[in-house]
C-alpha atoms as a PDB file:
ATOM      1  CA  UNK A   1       0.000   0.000   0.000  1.00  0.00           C
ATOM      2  CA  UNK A   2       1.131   3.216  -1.221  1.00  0.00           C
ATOM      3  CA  UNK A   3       1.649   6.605   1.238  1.00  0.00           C
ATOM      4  CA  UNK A   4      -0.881   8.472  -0.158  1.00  0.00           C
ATOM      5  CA  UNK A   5      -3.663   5.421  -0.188  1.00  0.00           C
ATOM      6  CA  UNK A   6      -2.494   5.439   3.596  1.00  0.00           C
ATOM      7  CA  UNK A   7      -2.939   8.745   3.741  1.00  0.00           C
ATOM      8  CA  UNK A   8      -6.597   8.466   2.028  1.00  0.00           C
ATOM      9  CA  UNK A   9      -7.627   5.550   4.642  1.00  0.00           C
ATOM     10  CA  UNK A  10      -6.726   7.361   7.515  1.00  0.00           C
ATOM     11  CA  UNK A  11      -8.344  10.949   6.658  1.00  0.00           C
ATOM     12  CA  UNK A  12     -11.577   9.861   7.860  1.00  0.00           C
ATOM     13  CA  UNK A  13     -10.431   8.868  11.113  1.00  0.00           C
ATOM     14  CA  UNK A  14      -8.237  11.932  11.550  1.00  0.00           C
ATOM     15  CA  UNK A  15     -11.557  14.553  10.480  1.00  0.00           C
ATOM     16  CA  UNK A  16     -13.400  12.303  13.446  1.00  0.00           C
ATOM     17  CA  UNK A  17     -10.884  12.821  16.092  1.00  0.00           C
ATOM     18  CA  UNK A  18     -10.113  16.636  14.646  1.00  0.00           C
ATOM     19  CA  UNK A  19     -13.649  17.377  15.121  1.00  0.00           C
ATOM     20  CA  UNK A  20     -14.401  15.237  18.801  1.00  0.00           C
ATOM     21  CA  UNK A  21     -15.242  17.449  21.151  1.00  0.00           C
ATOM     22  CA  UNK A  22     -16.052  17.825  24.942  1.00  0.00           C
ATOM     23  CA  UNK A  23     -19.654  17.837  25.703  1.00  0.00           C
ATOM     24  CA  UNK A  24     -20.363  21.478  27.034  1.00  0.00           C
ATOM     25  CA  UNK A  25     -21.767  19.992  30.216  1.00  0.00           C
ATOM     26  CA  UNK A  26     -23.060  23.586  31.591  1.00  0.00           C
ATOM     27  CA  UNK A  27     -23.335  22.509  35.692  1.00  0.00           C
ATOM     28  CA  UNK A  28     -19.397  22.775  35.026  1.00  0.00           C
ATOM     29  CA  UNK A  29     -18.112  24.952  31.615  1.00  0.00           C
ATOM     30  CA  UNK A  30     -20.847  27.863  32.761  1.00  0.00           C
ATOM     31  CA  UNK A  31     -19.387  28.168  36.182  1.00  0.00           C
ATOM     32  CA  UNK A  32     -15.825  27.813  34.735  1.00  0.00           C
ATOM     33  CA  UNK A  33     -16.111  30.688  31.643  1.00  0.00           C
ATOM     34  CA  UNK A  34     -17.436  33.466  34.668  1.00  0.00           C
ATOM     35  CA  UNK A  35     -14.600  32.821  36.579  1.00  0.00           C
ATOM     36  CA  UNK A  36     -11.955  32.906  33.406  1.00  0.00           C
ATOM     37  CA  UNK A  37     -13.778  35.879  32.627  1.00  0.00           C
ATOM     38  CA  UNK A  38     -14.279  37.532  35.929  1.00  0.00           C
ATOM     39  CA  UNK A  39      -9.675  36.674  36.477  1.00  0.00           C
ATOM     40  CA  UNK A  40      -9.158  38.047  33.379  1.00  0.00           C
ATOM     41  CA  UNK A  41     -11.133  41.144  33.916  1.00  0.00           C
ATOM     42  CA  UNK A  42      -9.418  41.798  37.579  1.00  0.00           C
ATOM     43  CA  UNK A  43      -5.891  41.036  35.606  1.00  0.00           C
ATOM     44  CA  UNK A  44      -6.357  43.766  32.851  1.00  0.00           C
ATOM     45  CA  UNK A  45      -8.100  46.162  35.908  1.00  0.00           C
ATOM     46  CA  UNK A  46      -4.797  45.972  38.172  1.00  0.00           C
ATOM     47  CA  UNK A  47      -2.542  46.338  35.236  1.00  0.00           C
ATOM     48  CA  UNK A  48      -4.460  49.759  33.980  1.00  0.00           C
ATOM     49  CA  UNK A  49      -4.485  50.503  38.024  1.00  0.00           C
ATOM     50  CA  UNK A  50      -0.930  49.972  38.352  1.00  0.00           C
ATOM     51  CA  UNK A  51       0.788  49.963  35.488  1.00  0.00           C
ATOM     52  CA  UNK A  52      -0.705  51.289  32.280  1.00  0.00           C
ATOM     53  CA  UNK A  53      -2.311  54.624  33.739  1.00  0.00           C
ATOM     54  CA  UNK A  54       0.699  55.750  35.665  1.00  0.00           C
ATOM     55  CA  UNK A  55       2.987  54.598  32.766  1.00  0.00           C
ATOM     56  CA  UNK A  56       1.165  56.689  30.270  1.00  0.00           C
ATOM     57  CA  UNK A  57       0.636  60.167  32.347  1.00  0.00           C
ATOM     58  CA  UNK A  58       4.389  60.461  33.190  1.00  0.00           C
ATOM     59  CA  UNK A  59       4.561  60.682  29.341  1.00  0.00           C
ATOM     60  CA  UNK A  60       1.902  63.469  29.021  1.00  0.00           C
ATOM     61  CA  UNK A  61       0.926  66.678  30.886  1.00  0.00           C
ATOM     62  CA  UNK A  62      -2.759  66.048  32.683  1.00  0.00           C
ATOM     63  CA  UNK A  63      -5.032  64.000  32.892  1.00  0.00           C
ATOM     64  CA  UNK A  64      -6.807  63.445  35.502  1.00  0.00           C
ATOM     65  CA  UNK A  65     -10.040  61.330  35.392  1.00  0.00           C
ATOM     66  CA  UNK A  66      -8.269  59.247  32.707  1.00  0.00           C
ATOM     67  CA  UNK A  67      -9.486  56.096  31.546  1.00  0.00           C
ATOM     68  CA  UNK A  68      -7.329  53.555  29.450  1.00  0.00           C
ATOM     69  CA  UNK A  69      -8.630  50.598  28.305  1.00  0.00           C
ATOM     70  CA  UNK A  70      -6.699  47.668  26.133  1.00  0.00           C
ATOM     71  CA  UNK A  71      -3.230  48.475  27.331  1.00  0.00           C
ATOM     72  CA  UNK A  72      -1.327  51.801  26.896  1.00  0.00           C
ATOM     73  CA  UNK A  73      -1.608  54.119  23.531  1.00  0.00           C
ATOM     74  CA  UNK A  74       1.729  54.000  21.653  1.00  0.00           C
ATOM     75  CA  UNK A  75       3.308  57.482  21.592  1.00  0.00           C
ATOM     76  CA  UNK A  76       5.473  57.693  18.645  1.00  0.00           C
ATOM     77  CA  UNK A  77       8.426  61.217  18.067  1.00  0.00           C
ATOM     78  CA  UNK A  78       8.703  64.346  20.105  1.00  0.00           C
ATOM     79  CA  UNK A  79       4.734  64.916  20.074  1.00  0.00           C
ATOM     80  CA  UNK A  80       3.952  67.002  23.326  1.00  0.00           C
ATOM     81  CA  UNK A  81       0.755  65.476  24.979  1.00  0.00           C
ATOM     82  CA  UNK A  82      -2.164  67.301  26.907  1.00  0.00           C
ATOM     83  CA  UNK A  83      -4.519  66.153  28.491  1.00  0.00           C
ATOM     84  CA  UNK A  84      -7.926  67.319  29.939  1.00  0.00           C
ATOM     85  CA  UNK A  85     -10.180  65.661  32.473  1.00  0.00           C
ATOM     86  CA  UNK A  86     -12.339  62.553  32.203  1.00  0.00           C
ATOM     87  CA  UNK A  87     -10.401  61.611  29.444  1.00  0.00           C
ATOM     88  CA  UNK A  88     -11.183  57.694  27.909  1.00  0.00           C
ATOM     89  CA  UNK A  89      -8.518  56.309  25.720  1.00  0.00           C
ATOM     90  CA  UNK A  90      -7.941  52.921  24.023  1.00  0.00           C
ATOM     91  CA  UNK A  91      -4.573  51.369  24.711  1.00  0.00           C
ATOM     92  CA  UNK A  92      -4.993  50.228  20.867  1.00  0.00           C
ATOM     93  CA  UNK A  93      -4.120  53.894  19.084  1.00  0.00           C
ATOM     94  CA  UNK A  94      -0.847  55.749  18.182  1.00  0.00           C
ATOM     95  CA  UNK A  95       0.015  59.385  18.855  1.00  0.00           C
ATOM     96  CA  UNK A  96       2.789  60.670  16.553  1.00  0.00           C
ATOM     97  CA  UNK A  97       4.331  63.263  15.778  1.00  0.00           C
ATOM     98  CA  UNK A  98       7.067  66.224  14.534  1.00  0.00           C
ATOM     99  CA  UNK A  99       9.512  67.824  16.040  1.00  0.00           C
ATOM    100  CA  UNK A 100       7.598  70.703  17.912  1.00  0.00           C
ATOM    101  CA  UNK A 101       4.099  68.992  17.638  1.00  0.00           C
ATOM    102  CA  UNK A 102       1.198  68.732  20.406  1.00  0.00           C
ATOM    103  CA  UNK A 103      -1.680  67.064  20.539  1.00  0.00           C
ATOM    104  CA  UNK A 104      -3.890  68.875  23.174  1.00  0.00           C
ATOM    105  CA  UNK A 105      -7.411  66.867  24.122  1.00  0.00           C
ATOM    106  CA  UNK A 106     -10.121  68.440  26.130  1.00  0.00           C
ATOM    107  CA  UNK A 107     -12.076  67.377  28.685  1.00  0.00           C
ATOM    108  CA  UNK A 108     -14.287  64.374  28.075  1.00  0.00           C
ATOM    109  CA  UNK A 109     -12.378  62.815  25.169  1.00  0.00           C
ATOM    110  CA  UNK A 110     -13.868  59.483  23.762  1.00  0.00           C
ATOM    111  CA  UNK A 111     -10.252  58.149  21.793  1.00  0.00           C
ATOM    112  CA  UNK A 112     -11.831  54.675  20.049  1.00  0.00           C
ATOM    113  CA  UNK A 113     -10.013  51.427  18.597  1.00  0.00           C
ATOM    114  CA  UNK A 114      -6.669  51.817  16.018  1.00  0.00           C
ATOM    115  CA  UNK A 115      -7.020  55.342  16.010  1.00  0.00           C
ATOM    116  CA  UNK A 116      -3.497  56.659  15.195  1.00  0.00           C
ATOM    117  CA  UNK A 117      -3.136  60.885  15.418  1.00  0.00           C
ATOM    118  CA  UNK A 118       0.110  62.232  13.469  1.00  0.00           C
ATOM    119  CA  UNK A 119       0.530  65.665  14.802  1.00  0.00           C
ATOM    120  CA  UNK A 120       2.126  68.265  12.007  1.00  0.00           C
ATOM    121  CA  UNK A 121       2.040  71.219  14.457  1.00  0.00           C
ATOM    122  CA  UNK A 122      -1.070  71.297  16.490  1.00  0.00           C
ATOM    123  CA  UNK A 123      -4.040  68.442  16.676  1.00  0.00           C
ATOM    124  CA  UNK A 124      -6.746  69.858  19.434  1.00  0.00           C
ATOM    125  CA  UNK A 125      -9.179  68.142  20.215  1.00  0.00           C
ATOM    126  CA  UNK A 126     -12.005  70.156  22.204  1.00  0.00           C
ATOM    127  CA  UNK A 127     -14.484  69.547  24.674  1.00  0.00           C
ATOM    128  CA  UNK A 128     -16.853  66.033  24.441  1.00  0.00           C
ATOM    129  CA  UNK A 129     -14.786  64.939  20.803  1.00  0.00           C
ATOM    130  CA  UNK A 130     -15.782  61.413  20.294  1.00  0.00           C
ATOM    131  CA  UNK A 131     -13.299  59.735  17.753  1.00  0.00           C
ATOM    132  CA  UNK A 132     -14.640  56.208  16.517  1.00  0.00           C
ATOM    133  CA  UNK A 133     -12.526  53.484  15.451  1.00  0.00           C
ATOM    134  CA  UNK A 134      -9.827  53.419  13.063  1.00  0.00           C
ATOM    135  CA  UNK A 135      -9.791  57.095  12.654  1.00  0.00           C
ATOM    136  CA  UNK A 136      -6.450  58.585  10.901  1.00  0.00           C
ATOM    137  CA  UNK A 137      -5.758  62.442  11.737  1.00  0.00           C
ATOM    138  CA  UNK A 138      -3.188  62.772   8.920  1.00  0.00           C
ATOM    139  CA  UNK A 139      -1.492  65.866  10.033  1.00  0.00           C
ATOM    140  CA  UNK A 140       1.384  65.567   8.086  1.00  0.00           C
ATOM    141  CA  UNK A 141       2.203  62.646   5.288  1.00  0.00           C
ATOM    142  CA  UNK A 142       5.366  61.533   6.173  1.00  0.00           C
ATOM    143  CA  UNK A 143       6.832  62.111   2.721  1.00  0.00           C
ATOM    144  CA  UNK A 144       8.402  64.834   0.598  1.00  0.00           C
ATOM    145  CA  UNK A 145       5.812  65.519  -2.635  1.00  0.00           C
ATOM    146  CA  UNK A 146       9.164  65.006  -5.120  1.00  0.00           C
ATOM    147  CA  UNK A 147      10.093  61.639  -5.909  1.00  0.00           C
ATOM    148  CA  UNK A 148      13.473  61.401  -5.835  1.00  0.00           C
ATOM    149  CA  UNK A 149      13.430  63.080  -2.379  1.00  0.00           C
ATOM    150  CA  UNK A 150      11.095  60.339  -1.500  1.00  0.00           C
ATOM    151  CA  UNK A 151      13.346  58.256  -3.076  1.00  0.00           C
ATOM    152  CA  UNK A 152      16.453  59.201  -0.563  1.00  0.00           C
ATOM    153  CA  UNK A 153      13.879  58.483   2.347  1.00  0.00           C
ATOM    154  CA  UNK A 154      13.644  62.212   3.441  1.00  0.00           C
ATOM    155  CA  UNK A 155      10.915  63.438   5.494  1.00  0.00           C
ATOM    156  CA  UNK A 156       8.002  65.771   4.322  1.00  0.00           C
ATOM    157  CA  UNK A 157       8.578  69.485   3.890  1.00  0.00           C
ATOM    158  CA  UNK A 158       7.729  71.891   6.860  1.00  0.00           C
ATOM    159  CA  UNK A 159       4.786  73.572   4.757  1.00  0.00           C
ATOM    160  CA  UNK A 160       3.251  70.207   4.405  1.00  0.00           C
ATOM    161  CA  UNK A 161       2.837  69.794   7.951  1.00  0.00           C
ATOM    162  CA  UNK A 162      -0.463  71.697   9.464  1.00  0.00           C
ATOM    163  CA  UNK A 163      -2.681  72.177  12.164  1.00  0.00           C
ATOM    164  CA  UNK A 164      -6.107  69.798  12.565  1.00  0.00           C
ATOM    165  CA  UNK A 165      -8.898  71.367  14.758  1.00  0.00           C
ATOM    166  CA  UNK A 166     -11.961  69.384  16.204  1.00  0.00           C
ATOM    167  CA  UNK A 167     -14.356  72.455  17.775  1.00  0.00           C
ATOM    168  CA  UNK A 168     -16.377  70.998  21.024  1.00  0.00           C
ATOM    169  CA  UNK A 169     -18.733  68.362  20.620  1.00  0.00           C
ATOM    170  CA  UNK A 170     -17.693  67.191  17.135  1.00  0.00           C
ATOM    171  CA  UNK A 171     -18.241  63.565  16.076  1.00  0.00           C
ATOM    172  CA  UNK A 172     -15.947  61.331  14.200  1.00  0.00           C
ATOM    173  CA  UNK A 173     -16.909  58.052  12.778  1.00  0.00           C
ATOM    174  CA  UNK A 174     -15.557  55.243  12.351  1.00  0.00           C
ATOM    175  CA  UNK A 175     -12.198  54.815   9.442  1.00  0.00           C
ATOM    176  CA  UNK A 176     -12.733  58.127   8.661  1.00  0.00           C
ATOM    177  CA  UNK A 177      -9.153  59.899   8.097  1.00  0.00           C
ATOM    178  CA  UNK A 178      -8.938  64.168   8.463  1.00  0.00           C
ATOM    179  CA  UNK A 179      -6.473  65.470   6.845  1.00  0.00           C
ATOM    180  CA  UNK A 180      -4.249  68.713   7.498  1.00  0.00           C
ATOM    181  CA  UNK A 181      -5.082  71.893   7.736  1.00  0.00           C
ATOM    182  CA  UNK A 182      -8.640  71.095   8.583  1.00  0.00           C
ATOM    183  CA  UNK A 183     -10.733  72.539  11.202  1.00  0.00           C
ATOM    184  CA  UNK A 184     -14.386  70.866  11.628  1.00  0.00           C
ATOM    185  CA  UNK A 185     -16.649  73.161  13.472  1.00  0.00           C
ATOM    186  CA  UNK A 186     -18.132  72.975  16.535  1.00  0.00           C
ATOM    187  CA  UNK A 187     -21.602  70.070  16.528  1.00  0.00           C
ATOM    188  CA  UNK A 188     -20.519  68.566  13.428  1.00  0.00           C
ATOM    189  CA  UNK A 189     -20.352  64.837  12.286  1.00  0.00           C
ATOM    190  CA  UNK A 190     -17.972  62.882   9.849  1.00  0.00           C
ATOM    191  CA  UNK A 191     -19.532  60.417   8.404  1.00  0.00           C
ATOM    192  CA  UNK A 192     -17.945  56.965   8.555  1.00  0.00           C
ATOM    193  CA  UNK A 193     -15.254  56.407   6.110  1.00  0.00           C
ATOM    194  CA  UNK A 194     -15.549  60.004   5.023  1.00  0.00           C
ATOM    195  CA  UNK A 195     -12.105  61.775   3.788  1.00  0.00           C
ATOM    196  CA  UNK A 196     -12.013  65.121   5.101  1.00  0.00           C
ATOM    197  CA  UNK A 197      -9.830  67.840   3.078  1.00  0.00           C
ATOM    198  CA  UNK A 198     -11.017  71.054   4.041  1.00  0.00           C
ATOM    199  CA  UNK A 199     -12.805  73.117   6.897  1.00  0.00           C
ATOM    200  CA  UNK A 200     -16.611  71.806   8.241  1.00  0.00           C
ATOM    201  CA  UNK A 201     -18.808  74.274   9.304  1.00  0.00           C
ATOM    202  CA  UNK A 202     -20.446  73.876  12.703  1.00  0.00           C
ATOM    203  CA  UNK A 203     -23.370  71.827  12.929  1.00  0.00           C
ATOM    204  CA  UNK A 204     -23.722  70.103   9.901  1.00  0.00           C
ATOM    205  CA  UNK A 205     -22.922  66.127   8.733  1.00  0.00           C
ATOM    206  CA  UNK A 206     -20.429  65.672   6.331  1.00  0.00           C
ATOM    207  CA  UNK A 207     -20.120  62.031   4.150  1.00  0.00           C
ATOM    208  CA  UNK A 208     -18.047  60.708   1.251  1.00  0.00           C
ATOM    209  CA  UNK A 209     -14.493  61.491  -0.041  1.00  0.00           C
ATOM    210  CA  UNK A 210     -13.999  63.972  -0.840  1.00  0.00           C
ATOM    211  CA  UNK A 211     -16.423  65.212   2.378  1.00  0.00           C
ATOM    212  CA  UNK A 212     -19.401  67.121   1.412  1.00  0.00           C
ATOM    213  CA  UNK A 213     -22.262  68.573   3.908  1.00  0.00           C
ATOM    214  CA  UNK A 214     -25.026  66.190   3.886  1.00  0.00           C
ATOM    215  CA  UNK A 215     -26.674  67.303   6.270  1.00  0.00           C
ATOM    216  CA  UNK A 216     -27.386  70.677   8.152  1.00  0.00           C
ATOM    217  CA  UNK A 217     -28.149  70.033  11.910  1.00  0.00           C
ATOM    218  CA  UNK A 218     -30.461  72.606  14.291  1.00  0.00           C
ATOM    219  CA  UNK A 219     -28.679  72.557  17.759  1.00  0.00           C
ATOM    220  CA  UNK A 220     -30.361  70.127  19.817  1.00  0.00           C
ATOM    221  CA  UNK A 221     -31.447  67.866  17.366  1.00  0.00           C
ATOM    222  CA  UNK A 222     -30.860  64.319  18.012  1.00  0.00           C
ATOM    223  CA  UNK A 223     -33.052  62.650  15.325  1.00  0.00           C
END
């Protein structure tokens, strides 16, 4: 008998005992997942307590109130980080920046999932921003507009590197990406996956790439 009609006789005993499994008695697996679950919530609490929270603030100015969860944001360059109060921040996002940069957050910052912020010169984030997941504020590319310069793995020019503004109260959805130079008004929305290339009034919605207003909002509506 050859290998591969050995190999053929076998597979159907190999898919049984691949696919066996432990009946999920629930008197005993129930009981079991809560306390996995409840150990590995108390783990990831005492390590934000002790570890993550006071790792991160003796890297920034402020923040008091703060609230990391998933670990501790990656801080990336010689970005200058300030925080407000009540601050919530997932350990899953990078803060980058230029030489001479700051990011400055408010108070009662919502930072979501994968967001990564690449401060030019100045990102400021005001009062009750809420930044959804996998949002990019692009303030500077990271590469010279020539291509021979980008060739030679030089950085971007200094007039390519600008300020991004997010007024109080302004909404950012989820994979959208702001680029710089932008300021979006206080009240507004980006929609999700929306690329933002110039200013947003207050109070409107903005959707699509390149943005456009979709949407004009009456303070106070929440329809």
């Amino acid at each position: 008998m050859t290998a591969f009609a050995i190999k053929q006789w076998l597979k159907p005993a190999y898919l049984v005992i691949r696919q066996w499994q432990i009946p999920p008695i629930t008197l005993v697996y129930r009981p079991l997942f809560w306390v996995l679950q409840g150990g590995r919530t108390l783990w990831s609490g005492l390590l934000r307590v002790l570890i993550w929270t006071p790792m991160f603030r003796s890297r920034v100015s402020g923040g008091q109130g703060l609230y990391l969860y998933d670990g501790m944001p990656q801080v990336l360059g010689p970005v200058e980080v300030t925080l407000g109060q009540g601050c919530r921040i997932s350990g899953v996002s990078t803060i980058c920046g230029r030489p001479g940069s700051s990011l400055e957050l408010g108070d009662n910052i919502d930072i979501g999932w994968q967001n990564t912020i690449a401060c030019g010169t100045r990102v400021i984030l005001a009062d009750n921003v809420r930044l959804a997941g996998r949002v990019f504020l692009a303030g500077y590319p990271g590469h010279p507009l020539e291509a021979r310069a980008r060739a030679q793995g030089l950085p971007e020019l200094p007039h390519q590197a600008r300020a991004i503004i997010l007024e109080q109260d302004v909404w950012v959805g989820t994979g959208a990406i702001i680029l710089a130079g932008v300021t979006v008004g206080r009240g507004s929305i980006v929609a999700a996956g929306s690329v933002v290339s110039r200013d947003v009034p207050a109070n409107v919605v903005v959707a699509g790439n390149p943005a456009r207003i979709v949407r004009n909002l009456e303070v106070g509506d929440e329809t």
